[in-house]
Protein backbone atom coordinates (compact mmCIF):
# COMPACT_ATOMS: atom_id res chain seq x y z
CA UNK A 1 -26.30 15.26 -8.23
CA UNK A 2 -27.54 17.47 -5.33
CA UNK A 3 -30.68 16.45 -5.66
CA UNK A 4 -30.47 12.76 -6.51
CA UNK A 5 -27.63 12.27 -3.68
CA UNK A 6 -30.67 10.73 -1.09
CA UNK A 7 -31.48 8.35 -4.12
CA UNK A 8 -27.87 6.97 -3.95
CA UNK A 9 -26.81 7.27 -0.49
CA UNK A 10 -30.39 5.51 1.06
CA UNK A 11 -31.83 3.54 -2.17
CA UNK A 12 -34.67 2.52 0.28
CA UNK A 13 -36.38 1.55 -3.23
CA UNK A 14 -34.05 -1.12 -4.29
CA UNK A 15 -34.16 -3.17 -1.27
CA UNK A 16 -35.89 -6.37 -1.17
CA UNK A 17 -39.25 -6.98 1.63
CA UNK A 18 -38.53 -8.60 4.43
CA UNK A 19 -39.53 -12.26 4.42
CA UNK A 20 -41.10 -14.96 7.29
CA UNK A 21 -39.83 -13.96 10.75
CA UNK A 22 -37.28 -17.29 11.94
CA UNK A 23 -38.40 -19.45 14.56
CA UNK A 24 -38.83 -17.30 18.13
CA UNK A 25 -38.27 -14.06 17.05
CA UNK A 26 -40.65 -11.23 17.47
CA UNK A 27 -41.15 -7.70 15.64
CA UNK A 28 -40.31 -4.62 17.61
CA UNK A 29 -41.16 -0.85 17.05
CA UNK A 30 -39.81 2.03 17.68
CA UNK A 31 -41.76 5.77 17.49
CA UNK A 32 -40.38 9.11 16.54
CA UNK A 33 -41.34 12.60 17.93
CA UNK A 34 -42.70 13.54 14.28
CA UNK A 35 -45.25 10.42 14.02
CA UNK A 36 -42.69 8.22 12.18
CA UNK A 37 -42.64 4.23 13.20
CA UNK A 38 -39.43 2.39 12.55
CA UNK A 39 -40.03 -1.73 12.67
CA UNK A 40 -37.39 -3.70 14.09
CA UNK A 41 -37.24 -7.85 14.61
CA UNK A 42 -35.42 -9.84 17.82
CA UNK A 43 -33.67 -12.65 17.70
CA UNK A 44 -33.35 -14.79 20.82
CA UNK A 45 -30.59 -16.83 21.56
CA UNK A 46 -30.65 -20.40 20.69
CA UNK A 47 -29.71 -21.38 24.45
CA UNK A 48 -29.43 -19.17 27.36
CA UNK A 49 -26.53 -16.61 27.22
CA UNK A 50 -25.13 -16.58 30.68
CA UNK A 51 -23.89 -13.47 29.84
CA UNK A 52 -26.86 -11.35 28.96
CA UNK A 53 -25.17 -10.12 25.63
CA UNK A 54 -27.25 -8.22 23.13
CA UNK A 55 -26.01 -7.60 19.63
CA UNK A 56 -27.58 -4.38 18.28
CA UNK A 57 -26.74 -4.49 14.25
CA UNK A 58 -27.28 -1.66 11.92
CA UNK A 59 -26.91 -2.36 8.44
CA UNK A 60 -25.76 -0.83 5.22
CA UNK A 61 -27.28 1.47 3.20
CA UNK A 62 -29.06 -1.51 0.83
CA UNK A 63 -29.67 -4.03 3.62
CA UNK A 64 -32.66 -5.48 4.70
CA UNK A 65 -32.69 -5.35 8.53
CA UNK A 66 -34.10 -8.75 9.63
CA UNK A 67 -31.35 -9.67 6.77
CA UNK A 68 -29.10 -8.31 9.09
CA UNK A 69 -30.33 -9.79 12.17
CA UNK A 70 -30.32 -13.05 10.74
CA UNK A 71 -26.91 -12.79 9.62
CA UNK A 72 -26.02 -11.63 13.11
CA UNK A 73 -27.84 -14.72 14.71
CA UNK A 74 -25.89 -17.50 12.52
CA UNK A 75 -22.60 -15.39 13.25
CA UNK A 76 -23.27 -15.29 17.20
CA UNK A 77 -25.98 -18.13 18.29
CA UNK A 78 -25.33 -17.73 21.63
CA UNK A 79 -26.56 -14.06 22.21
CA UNK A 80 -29.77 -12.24 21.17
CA UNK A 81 -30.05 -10.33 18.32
CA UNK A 82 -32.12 -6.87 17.42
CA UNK A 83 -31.85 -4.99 13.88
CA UNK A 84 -33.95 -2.28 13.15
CA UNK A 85 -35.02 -0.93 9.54
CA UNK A 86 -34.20 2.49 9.08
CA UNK A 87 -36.54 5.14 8.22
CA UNK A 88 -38.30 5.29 5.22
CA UNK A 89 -37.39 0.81 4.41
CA UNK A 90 -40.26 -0.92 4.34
CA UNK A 91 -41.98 -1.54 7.04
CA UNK A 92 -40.20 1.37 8.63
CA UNK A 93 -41.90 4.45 7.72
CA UNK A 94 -40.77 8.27 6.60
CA UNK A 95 -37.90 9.35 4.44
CA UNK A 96 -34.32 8.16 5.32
CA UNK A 97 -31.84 10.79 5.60
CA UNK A 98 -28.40 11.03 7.53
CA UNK A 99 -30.34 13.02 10.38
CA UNK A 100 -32.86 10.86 10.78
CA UNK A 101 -30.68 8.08 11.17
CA UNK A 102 -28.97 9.36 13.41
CA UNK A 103 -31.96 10.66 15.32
CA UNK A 104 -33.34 7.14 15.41
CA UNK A 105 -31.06 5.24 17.15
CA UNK A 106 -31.31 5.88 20.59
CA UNK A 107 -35.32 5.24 19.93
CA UNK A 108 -33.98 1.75 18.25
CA UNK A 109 -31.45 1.08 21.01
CA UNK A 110 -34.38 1.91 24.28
CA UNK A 111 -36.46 -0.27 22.19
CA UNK A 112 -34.37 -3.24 21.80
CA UNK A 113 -33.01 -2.83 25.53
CA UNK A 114 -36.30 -3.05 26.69
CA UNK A 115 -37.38 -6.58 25.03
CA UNK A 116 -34.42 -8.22 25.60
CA UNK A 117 -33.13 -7.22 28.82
CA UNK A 118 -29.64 -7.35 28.25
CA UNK A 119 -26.21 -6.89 31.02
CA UNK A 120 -24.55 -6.04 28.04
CA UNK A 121 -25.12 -4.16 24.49
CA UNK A 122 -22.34 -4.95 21.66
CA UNK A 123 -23.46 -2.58 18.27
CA UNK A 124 -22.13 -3.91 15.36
CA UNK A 125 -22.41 -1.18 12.29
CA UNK A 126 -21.80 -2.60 8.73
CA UNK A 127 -20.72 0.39 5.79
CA UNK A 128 -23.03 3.45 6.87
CA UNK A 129 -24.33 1.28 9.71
CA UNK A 130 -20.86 1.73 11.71
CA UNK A 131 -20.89 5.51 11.30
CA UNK A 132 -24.86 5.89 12.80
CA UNK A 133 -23.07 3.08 15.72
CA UNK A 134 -20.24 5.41 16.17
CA UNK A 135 -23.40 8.43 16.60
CA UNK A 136 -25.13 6.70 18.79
CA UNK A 137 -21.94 6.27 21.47
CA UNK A 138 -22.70 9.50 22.29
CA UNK A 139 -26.44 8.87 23.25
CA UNK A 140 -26.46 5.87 25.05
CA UNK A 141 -24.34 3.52 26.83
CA UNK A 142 -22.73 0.67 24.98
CA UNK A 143 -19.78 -2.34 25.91
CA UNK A 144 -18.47 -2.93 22.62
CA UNK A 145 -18.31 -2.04 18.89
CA UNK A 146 -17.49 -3.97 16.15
CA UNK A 147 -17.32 -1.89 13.10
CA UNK A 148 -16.89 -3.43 9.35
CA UNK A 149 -15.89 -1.45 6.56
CA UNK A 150 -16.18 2.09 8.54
CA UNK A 151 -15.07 4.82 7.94
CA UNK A 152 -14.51 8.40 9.56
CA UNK A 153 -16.86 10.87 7.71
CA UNK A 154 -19.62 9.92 4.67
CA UNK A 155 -19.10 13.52 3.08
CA UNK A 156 -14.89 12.28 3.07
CA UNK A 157 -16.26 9.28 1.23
CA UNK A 158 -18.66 10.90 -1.24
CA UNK A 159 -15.78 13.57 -2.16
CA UNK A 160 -13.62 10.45 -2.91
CA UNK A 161 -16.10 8.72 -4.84
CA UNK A 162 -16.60 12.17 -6.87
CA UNK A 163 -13.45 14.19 -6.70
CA UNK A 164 -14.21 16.35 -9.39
CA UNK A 165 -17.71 17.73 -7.60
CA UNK A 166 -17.94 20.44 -4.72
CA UNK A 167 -18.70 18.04 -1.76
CA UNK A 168 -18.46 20.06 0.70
CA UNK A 169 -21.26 22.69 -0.14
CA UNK A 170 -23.23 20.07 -1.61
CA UNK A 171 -23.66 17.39 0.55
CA UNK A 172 -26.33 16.91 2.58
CA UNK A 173 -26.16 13.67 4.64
CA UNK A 174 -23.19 14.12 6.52
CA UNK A 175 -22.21 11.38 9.25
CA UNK A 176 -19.28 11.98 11.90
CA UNK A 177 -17.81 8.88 12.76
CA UNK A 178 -14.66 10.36 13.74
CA UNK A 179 -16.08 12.66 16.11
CA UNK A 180 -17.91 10.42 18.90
CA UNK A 181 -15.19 7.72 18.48
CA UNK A 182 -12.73 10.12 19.64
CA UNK A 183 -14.55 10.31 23.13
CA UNK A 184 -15.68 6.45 22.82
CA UNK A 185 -14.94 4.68 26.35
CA UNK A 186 -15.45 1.15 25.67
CA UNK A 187 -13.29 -1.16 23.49
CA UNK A 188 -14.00 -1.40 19.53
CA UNK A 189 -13.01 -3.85 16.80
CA UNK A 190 -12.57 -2.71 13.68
CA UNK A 191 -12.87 -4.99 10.23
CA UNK A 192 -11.64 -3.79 6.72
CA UNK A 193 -11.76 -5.46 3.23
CA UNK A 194 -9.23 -5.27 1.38
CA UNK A 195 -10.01 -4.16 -1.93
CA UNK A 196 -12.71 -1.84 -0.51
CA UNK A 197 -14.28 -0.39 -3.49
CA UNK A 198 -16.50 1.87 -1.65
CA UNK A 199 -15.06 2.86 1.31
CA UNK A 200 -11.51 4.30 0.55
CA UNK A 201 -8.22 2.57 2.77
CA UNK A 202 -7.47 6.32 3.99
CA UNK A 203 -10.78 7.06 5.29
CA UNK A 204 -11.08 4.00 7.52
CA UNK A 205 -7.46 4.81 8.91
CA UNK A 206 -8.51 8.11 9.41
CA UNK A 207 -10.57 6.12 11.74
CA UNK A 208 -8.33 4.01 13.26
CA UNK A 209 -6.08 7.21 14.35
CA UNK A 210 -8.87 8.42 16.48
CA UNK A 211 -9.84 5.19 18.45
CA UNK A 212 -8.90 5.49 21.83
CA UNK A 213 -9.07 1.49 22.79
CA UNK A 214 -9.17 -0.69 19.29
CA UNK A 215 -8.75 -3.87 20.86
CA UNK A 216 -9.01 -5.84 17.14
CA UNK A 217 -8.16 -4.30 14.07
CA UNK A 218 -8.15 -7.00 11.05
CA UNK A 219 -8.03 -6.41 6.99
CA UNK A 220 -9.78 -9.20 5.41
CA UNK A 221 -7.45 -9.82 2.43
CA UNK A 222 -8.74 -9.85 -1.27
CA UNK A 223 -12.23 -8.97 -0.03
CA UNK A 224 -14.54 -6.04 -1.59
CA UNK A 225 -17.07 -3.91 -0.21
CA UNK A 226 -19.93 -6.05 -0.35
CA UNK A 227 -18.26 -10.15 -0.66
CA UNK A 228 -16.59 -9.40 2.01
CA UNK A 229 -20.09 -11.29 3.97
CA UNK A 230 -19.71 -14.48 2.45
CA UNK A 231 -16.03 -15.05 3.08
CA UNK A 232 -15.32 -17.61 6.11
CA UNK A 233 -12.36 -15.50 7.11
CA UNK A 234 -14.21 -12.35 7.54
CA UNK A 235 -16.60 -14.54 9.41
CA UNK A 236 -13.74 -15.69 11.67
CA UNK A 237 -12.69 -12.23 12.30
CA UNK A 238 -16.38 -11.21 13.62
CA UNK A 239 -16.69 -13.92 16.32
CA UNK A 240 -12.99 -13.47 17.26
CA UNK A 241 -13.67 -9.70 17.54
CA UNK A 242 -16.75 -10.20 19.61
CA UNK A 243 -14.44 -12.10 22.10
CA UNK A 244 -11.42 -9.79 22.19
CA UNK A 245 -14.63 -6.95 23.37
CA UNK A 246 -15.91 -9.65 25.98
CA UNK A 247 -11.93 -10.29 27.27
């Protein structure tokens, strides 16, 4: 298990290639100290956003990240858009790991600040993606979060996925959600499913506790882990939490 736990935390081998680039956008990169590139893709806005808004997603662990950024765009049409693959998914290169993650996404946030020009950054994290978010609040200055399915440490999941194993001294891809959010100054949403499969109900209120300003907090009812994406209500509950951060 310890040494198959990269396998099933990042199964960068089981995601499927990016396809066509939509209409307008542009690929972005991003380099790392040790030589790594990490590919990213904007999304413009589909009219000007008098706002300036930039939505800075970071997937789950089996996303495709211009999969994300095109979910983002059809969710918010109005604002631009930036996803980034992480390191070691294709086109991204290296090994992903919970370190480099987290390493990564102040390179991925200077990046996408600098081709889109933005007033304001809102980071959305989805699964694992609201836990590297939640790292990167302590790095580099952001307006919002909206964070779905999070939770407040990925060794606290893992040890309730596998009770019966030694976590603690085995793990090696820890991710502190609960930490950073603790000292977060800026408001955050916060969307749960339901019937979260994954991501256990008393890890994401572990969450909740620490929050100093949750300005939405919403449990899509009857939803999973993963259909929680296609459900119109959960849909609902993103664009009302994006303007519950704006307000």
């Amino acid at each position: 298990m310890f040494d198959f736990q990269s396998h099933l935390i990042f199964p960068a081998h089981a995601v499927p290639p990016a396809g066509p680039l939509p209409p307008g956008a542009e690929r972005l990169s991003a380099h790392t100290p040790s030589g790594e590139t990490v590919k990213g893709v904007l999304i413009p806005p589909d009219e000007p956003d008098a706002t300036q808004t930039l939505i800075l997603g970071f997937g789950g662990n089996a996303w495709n990240a211009q999969d994300v950024a095109e979910y983002l765009h059809e969710l918010y049409p109005e604002h631009a858009v930036v996803a980034f693959h992480y390191r070691g998914y294709a086109p991204s290169t290296g090994s992903p790991s919970a370190e480099a993650l987290i390493a990564d996404a102040p390179l991925v946030y200077d990046s996408a600040v600098r081709a889109a020009h933005p007033r304001r950054v809102v980071g959305v994290g989805f699964s694992i993606g609201s836990a590297v978010v939640a790292q990167l609040t302590a790095a580099r200055k952001l307006d919002g979060l909206i964070l779905v399915t999070p939770f407040d440490s990925l060794k606290g999941v893992a040890q309730s996925m596998y009770p019966w194993l030694p976590i603690g001294r085995l793990f090696d891809h820890e991710i502190d959600a609960a930490g950073p959010l603790g000292q977060a100054k800026m408001p955050i949403a916060i969307i749960a499913a339901e019937r979260d499969e994954i991501v256990p109900g008393d890890r994401t209120e572990a969450l909740r506790k620490v929050v100093p300003d949750l300005v939405y907090d919403r449990t899509i009812e009857r939803a999973g882990h993963n259909d929680i994406y296609r459900r119109s209500d959960f849909q609902d509950a993103m664009r009302e939490a994006l303007d519950r951060l704006k307000a």
